[in-house]
Protein backbone atom coordinates (compact mmCIF):
# COMPACT_ATOMS: atom_id res chain seq x y z
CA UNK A 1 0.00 0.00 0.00
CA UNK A 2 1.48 3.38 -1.02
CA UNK A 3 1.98 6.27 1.83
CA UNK A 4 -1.68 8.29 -0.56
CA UNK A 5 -3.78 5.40 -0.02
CA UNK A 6 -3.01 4.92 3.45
CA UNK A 7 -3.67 7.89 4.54
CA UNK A 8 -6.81 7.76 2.22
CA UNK A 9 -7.58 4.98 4.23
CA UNK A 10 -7.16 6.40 7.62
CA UNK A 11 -8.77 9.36 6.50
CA UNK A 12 -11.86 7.57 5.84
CA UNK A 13 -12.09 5.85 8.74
CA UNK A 14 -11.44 8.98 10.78
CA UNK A 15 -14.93 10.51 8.49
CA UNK A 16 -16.93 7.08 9.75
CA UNK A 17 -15.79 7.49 13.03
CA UNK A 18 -16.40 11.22 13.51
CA UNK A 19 -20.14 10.43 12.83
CA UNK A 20 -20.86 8.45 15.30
CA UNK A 21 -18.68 10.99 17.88
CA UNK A 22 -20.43 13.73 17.18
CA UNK A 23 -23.68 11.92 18.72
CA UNK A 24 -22.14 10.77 21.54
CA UNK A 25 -22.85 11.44 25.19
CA UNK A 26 -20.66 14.07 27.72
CA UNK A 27 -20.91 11.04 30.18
CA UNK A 28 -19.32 8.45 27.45
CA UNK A 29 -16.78 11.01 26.34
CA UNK A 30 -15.68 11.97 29.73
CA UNK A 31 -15.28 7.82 30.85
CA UNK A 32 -13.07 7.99 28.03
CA UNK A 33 -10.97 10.46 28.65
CA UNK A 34 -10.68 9.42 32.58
CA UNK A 35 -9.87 6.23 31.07
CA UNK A 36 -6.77 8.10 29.56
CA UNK A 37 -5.32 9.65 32.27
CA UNK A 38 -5.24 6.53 34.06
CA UNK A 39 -3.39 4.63 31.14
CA UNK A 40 -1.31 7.68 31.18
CA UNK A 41 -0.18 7.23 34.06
CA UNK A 42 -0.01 3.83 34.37
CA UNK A 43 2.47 3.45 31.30
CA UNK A 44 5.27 5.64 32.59
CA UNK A 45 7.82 4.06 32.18
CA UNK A 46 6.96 2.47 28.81
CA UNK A 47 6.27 6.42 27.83
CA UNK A 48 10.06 7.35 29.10
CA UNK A 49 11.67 4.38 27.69
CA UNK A 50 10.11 5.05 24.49
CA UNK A 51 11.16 9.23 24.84
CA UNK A 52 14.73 8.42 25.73
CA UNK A 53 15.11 6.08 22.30
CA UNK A 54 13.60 9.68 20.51
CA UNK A 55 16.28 11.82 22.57
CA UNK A 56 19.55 9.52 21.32
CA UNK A 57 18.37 10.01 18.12
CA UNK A 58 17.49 13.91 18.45
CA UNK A 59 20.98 14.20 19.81
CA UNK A 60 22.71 12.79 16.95
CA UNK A 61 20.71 14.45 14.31
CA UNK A 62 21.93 17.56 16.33
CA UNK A 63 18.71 19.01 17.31
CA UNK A 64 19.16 21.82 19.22
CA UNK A 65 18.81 22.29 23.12
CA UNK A 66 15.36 24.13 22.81
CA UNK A 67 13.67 21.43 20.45
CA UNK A 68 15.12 18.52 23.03
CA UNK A 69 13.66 20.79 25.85
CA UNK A 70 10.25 20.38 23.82
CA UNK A 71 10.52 16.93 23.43
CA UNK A 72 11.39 14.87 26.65
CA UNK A 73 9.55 13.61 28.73
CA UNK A 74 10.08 12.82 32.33
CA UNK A 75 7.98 11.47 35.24
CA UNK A 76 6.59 14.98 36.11
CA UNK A 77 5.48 16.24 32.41
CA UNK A 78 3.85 12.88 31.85
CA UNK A 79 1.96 13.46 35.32
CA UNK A 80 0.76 17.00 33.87
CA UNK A 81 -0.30 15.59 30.66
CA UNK A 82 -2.69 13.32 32.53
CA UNK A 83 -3.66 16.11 34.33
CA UNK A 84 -4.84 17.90 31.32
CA UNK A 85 -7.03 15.08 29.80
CA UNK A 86 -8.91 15.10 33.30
CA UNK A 87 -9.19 18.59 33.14
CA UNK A 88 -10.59 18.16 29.55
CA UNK A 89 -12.94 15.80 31.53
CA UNK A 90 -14.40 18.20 33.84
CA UNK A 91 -14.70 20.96 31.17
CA UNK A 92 -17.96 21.97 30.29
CA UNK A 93 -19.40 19.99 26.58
CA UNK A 94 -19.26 22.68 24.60
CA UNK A 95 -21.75 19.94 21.68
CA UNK A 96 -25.24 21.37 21.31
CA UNK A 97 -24.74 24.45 23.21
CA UNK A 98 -26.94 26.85 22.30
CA UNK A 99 -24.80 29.88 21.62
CA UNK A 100 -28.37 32.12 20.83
CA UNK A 101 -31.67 31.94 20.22
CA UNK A 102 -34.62 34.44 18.49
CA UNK A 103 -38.20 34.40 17.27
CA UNK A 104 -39.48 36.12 14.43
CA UNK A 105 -42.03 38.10 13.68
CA UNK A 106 -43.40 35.64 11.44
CA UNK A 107 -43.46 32.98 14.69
CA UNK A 108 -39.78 31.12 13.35
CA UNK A 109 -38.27 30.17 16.20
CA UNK A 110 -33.91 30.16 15.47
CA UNK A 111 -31.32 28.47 17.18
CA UNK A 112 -27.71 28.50 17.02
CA UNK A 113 -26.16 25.55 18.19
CA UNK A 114 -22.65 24.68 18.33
CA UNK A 115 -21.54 21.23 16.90
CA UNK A 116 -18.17 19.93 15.97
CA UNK A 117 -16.23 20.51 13.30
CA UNK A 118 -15.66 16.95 11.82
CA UNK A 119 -12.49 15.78 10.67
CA UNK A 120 -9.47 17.86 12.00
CA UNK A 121 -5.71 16.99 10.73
CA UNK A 122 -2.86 18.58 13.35
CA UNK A 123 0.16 18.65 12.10
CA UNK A 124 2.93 19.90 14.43
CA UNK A 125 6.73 19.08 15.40
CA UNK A 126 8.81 17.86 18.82
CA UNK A 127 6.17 18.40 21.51
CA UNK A 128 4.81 14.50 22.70
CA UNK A 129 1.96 16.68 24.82
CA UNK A 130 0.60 18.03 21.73
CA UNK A 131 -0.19 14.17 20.72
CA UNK A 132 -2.69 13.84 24.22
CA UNK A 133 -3.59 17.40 24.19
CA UNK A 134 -4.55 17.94 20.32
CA UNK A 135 -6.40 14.43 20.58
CA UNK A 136 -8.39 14.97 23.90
CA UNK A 137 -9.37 18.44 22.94
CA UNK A 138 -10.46 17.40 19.42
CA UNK A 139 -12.33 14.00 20.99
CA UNK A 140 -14.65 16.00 23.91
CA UNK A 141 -15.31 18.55 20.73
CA UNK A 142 -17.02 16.36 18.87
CA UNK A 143 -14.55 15.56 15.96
CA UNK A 144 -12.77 12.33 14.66
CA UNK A 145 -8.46 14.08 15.00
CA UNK A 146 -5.53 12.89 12.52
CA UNK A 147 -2.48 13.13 14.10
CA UNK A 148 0.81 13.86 12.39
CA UNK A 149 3.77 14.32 14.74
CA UNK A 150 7.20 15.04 13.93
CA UNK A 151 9.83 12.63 13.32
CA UNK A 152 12.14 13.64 16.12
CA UNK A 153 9.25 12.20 18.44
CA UNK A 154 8.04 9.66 16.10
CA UNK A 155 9.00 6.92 19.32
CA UNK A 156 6.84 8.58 22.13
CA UNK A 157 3.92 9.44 19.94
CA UNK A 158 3.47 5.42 18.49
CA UNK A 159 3.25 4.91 22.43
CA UNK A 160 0.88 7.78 22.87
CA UNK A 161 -1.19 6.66 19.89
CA UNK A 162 -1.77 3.37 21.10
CA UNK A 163 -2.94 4.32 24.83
CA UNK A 164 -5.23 6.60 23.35
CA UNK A 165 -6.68 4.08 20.81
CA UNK A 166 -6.91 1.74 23.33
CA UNK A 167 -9.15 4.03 26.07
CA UNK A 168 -11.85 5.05 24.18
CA UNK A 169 -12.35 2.16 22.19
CA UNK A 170 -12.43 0.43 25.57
CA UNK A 171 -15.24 2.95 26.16
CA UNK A 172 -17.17 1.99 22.83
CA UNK A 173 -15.66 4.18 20.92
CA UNK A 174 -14.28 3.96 17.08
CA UNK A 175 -10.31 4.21 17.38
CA UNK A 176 -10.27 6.23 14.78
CA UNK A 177 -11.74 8.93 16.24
CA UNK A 178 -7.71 9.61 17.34
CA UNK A 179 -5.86 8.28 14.37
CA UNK A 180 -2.00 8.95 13.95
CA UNK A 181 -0.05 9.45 10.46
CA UNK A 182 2.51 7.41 11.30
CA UNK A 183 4.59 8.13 8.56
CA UNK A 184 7.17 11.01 9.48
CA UNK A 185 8.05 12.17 5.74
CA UNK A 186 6.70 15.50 4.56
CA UNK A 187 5.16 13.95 1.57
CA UNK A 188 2.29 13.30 4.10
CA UNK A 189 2.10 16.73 4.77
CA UNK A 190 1.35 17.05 1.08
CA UNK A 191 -1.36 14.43 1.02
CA UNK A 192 -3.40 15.27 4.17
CA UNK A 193 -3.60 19.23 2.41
CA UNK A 194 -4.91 17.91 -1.27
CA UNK A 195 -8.29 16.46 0.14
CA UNK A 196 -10.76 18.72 1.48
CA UNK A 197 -13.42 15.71 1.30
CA UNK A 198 -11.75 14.14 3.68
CA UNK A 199 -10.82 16.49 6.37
CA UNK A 200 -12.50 19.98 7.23
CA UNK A 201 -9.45 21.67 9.01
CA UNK A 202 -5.96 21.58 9.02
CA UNK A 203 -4.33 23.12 12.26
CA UNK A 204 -0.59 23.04 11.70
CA UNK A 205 1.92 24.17 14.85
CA UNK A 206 5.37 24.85 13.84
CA UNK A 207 8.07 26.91 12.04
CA UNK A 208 8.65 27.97 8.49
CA UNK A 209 9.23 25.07 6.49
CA UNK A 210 5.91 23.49 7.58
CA UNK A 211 4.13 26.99 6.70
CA UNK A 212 6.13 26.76 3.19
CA UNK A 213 5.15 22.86 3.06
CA UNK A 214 0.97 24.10 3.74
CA UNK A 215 0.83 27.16 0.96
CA UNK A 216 -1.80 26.37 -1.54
CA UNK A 217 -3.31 23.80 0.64
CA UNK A 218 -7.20 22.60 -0.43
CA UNK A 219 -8.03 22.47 3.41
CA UNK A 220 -9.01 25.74 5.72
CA UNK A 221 -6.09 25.95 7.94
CA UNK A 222 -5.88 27.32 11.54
CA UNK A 223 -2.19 28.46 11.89
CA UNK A 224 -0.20 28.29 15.22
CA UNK A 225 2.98 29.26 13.18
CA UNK A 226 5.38 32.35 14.85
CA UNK A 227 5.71 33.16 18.30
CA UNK A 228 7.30 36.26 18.18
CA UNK A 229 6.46 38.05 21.27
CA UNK A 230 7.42 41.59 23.03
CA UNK A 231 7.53 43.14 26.73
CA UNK A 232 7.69 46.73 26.38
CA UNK A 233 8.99 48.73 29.66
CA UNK A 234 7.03 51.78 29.74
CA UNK A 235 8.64 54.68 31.62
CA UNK A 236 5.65 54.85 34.42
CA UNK A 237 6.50 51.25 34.81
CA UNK A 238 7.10 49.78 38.30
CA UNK A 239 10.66 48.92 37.71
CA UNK A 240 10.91 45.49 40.07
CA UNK A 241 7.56 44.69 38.42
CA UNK A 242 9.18 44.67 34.92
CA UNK A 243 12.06 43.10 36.28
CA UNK A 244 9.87 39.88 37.55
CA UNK A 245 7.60 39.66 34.64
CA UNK A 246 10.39 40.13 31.75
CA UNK A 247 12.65 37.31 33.67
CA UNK A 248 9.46 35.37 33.71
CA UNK A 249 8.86 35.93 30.09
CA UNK A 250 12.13 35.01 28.83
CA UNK A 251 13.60 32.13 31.00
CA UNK A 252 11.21 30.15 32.40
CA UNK A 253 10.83 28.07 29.50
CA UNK A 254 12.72 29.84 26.51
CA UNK A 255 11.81 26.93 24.30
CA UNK A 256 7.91 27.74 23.99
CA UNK A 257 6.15 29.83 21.27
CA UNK A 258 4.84 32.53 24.07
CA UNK A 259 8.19 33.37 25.77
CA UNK A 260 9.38 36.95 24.75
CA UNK A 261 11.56 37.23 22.76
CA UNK A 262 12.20 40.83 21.82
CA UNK A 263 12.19 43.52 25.26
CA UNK A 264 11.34 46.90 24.41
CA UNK A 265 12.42 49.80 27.03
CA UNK A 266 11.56 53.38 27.23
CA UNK A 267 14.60 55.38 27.09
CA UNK A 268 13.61 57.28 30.21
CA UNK A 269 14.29 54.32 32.50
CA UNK A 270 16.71 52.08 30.46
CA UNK A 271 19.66 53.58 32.39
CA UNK A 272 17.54 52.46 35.62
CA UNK A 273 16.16 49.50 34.33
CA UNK A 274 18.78 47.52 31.91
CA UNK A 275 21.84 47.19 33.81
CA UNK A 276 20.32 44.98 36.92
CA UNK A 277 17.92 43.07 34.31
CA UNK A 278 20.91 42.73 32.24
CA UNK A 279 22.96 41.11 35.18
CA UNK A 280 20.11 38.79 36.03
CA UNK A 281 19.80 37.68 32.54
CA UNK A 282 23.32 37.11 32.11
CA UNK A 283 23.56 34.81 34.82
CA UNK A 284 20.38 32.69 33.41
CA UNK A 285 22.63 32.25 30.62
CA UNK A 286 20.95 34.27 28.09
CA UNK A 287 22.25 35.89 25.36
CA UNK A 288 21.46 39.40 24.98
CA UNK A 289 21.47 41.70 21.13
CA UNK A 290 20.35 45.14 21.55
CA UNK A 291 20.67 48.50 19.20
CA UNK A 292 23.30 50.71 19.89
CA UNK A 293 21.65 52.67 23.06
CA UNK A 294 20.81 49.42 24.76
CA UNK A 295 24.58 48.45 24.36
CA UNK A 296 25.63 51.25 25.97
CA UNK A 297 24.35 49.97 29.25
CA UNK A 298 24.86 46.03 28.80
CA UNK A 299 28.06 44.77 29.01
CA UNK A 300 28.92 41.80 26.74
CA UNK A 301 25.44 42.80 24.76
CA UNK A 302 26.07 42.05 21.00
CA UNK A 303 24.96 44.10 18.53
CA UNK A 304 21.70 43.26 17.05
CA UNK A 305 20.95 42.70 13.24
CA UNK A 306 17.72 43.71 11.68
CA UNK A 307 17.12 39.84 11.33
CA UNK A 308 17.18 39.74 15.20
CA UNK A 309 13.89 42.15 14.94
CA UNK A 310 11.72 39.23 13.25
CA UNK A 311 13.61 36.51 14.93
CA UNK A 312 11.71 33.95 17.00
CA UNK A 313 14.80 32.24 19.06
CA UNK A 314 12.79 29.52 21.05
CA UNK A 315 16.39 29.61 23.10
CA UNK A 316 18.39 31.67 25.72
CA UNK A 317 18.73 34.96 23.45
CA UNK A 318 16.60 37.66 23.71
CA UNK A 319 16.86 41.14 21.82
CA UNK A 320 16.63 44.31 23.46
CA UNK A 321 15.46 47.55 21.79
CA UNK A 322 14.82 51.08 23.23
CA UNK A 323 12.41 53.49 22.35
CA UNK A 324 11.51 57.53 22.70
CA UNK A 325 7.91 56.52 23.15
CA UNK A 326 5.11 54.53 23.71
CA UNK A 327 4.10 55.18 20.04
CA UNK A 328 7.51 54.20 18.77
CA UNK A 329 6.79 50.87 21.12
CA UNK A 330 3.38 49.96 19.39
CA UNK A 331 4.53 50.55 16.02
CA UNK A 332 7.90 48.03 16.44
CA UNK A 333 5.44 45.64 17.45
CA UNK A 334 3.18 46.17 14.38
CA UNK A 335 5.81 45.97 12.24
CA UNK A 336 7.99 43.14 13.92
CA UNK A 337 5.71 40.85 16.16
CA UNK A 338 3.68 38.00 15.34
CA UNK A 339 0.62 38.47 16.68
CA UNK A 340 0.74 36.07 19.06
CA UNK A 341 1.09 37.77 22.59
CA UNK A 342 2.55 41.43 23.80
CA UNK A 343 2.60 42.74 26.86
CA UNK A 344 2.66 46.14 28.47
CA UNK A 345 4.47 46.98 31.78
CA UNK A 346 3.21 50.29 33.01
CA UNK A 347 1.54 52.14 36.27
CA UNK A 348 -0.31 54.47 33.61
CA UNK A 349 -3.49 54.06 32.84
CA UNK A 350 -3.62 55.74 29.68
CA UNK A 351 -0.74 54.28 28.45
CA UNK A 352 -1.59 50.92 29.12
CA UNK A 353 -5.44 51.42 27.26
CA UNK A 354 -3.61 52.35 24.18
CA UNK A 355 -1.53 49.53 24.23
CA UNK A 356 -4.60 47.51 24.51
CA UNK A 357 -6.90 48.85 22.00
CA UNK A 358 -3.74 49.92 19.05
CA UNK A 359 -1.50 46.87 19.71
CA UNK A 360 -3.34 43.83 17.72
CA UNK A 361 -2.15 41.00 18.87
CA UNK A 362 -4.23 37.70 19.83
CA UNK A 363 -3.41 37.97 23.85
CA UNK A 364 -2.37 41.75 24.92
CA UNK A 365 -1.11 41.54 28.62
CA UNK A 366 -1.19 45.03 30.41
CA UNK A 367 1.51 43.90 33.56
CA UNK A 368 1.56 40.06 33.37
CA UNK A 369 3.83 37.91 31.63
CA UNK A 370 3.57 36.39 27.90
CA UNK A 371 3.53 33.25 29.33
CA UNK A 372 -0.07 32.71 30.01
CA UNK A 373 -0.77 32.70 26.68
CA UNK A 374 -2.17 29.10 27.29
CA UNK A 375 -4.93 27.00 27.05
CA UNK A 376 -4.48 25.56 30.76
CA UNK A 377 -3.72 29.19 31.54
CA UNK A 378 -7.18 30.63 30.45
CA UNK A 379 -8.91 27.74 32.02
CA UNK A 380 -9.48 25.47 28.54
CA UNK A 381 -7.93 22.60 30.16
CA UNK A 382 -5.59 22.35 27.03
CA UNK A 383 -5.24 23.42 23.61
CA UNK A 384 -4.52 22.44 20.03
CA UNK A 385 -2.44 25.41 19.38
CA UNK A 386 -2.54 29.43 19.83
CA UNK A 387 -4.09 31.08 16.65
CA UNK A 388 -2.87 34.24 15.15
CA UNK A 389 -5.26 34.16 12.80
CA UNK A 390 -8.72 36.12 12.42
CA UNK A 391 -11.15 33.87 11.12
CA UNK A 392 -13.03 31.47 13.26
CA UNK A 393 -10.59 31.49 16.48
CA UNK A 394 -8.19 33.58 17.69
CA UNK A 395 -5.69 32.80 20.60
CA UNK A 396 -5.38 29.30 22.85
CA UNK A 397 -7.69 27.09 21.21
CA UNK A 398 -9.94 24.82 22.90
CA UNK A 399 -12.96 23.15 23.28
CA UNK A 400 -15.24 25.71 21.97
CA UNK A 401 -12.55 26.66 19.09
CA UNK A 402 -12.96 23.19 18.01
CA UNK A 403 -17.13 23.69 16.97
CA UNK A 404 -18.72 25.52 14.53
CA UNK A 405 -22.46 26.09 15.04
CA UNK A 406 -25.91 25.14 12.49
CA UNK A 407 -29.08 27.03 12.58
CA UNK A 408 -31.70 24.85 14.28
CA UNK A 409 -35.38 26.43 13.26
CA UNK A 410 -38.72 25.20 13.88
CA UNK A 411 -42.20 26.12 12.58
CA UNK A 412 -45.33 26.06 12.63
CA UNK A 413 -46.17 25.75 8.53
CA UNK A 414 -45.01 29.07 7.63
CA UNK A 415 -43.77 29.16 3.91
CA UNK A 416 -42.47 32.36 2.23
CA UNK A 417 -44.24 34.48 0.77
């Protein structure tokens, strides 16, 4: 069988199976999922064996320290994921909601009512939690998931994909409702975007090659591409404040699309501000390029190119840029950011409303760190990804992201006239 047909093949299974998911009961979907979390952590050490055979090879393809950050697993991340698909559990079932309702004058009664999407294809890179989060999410929704993980996890996800097959069909349910590609090439990639018959959305979750691989794709796609993120210092800003939520921002987990990666300060209290944040920094180990006033202040601070402006590190480097003014600040982050999440440190009211309503990001943080830009975070439980986009979702995606509604009307023999 050749790599088109069997995903053809999967693909129409996942169709079938979505069918009979999207009548199914909170109560059977929930057993499910609790069903999960067990298995999750019941298989440990299977999970970690299977992980560690994913690192040695990571290591020797020389993958870099931030991907292997995203990839292993240990005892404690595997305890967190099964955490998740509980929380999943006790989420709200977003199915047959009705979102609003209105009579006519001509006595037509309309509904909207959310249902699920259908088929959904994720497509995403070294993250094993995607695999459980992505498949939960997309199961409690409603809709049959295709999974296509990256090769540099291809290990840990065959493990995943098996526990998760084998919960909810011990529950009754289809397998396929969670189906994984299990071939790593990109050709896949290419297949899963020619057939809009066969799956309603693609949600992809990565870099640039895998945004180059989806152009001209058949399917509706819900990107989680760039995570290009600013802090900008204001100069009413509580200084320790910024000093808290900028460390935040940038090291506690550099690898992940909503660190910051670009710090914007306010000339008035760079002199104040940048030479203690620089030392702190520093001895995190980060790697600091700033423009030429910004250097002035931080030792050992290399110069930054204009390709550091655009640059999403995912690593222990962050760039550092000054400004006259809080306009100068929003318009860097038009013209550099990626829409994904920017945040404001400021005592000033006013300042920090502009910054809200001008700077047009999906998540806009007036003194709190880029971090929460998470489904857990805002309470979803999980999500599939953080959309930049501004159709149909925007932000951490999850349960509710994953519907669409239909019009329910009833009558009482009206016909138009």
């Amino acid at each position: 069988m050749n790599l088109e047909t069997e995903i053809l093949t999967l693909l129409a299974a996942a169709r079938r199976a979505a069918r009979g998911l999207s009548l199914a009961t909170t109560e059977r979907k929930n057993a499910a999922l609790r069903r999960l979390a067990a298995s999750l952590r019941g298989a440990g050490d299977a999970l970690i064996a299977a992980n560690r055979g994913d690192l040695e090879n990571a290591r020797a393809a020389g993958i870099s320290g931030a991907m292997l950050d995203r990839l292993a697993l240990d005892a404690d991340r595997i305890g967190a994921i099964a955490r998740g698909v509980e929380e999943i559990a006790a989420l709200p079932d977003p199915v047959g909601e009705t979102i609003s309702s209105w009579r006519r004058p001509n006595g037509l009664a309309i509904r909207q009512v959310r249902v699920p999407l259908g088929v959904i294809a994720i497509i995403y890179e070294a993250r094993p939690n995607v695999t459980v989060d992505a498949g939960a999410l997309g199961f409690k929704a409603g809709n049959a998931v295709v999974l296509r993980g990256g090769r540099e996890a291809l290990e840990t996800n065959r493990e995943l994909g098996r526990l998760m097959a084998d919960a909810i069909e011990a529950e009754g349910f289809d397998p396929a409702c969670v189906a994984m590609v299990r071939n790593p090439d990109r050709e896949a990639i290419q297949i899963l975007k020619r057939h809009p018959e066969s799956i309603d959305l693609i949600i992809p979750r990565g870099g640039k090659s895998l945004k180059e691989a989806l152009a001209g794709s058949a399917v509706p796609i819900l990107p989680h591409f760039d995570g290009v993120c600013h802090t900008y210092v204001d100069r009413a800003a509580d200084l320790a404040m910024a000093e808290e939520i900028c460390f935040n921002a940038k090291c506690s987990r550099p690898s992940v699309c909503n660190a910051m990666e670009t710090m914007i300060v306010h000339a008035d209290v760079a002199a104040r501000f940048l030479p203690k944040l620089g030392a702190r920094m520093r001895a995190a180990g980060v790697e600091l390029r700033g423009d030429d006033r910004a250097r002035t202040l931080l030792p050992d601070c290399a110069a930054a190119a204009d390709a550091d402006w655009d640059a999403e590190y995912l690593d222990l480097i962050l760039a550092v840029k000054t400004v006259a003014s809080l306009d100068e600040a929003i318009e860097f982050i038009g013209r550099h950011g990626s829409g994904l999440a920017d945040a404001i440190v400021t005592a000033d009211s006013a300042a920090a409303a502009r910054f809200a309503r001008e700077v047009d990001s999906a998540t806009v943080y007036v003194n709190a760190s880029t971090r929460f830009t998470d489904g857990f975070e805002f309470g979803f439980g999980a999500e599939t990804g953080i959309s930049t986009n501004r159709l149909h979702a925007r932000g951490p995606m999850g349960l509710r992201e994953l519907t669409i509604y239909k019009y329910v009307i009833h009558g009482e023999g009206q016909v138009r006239r």
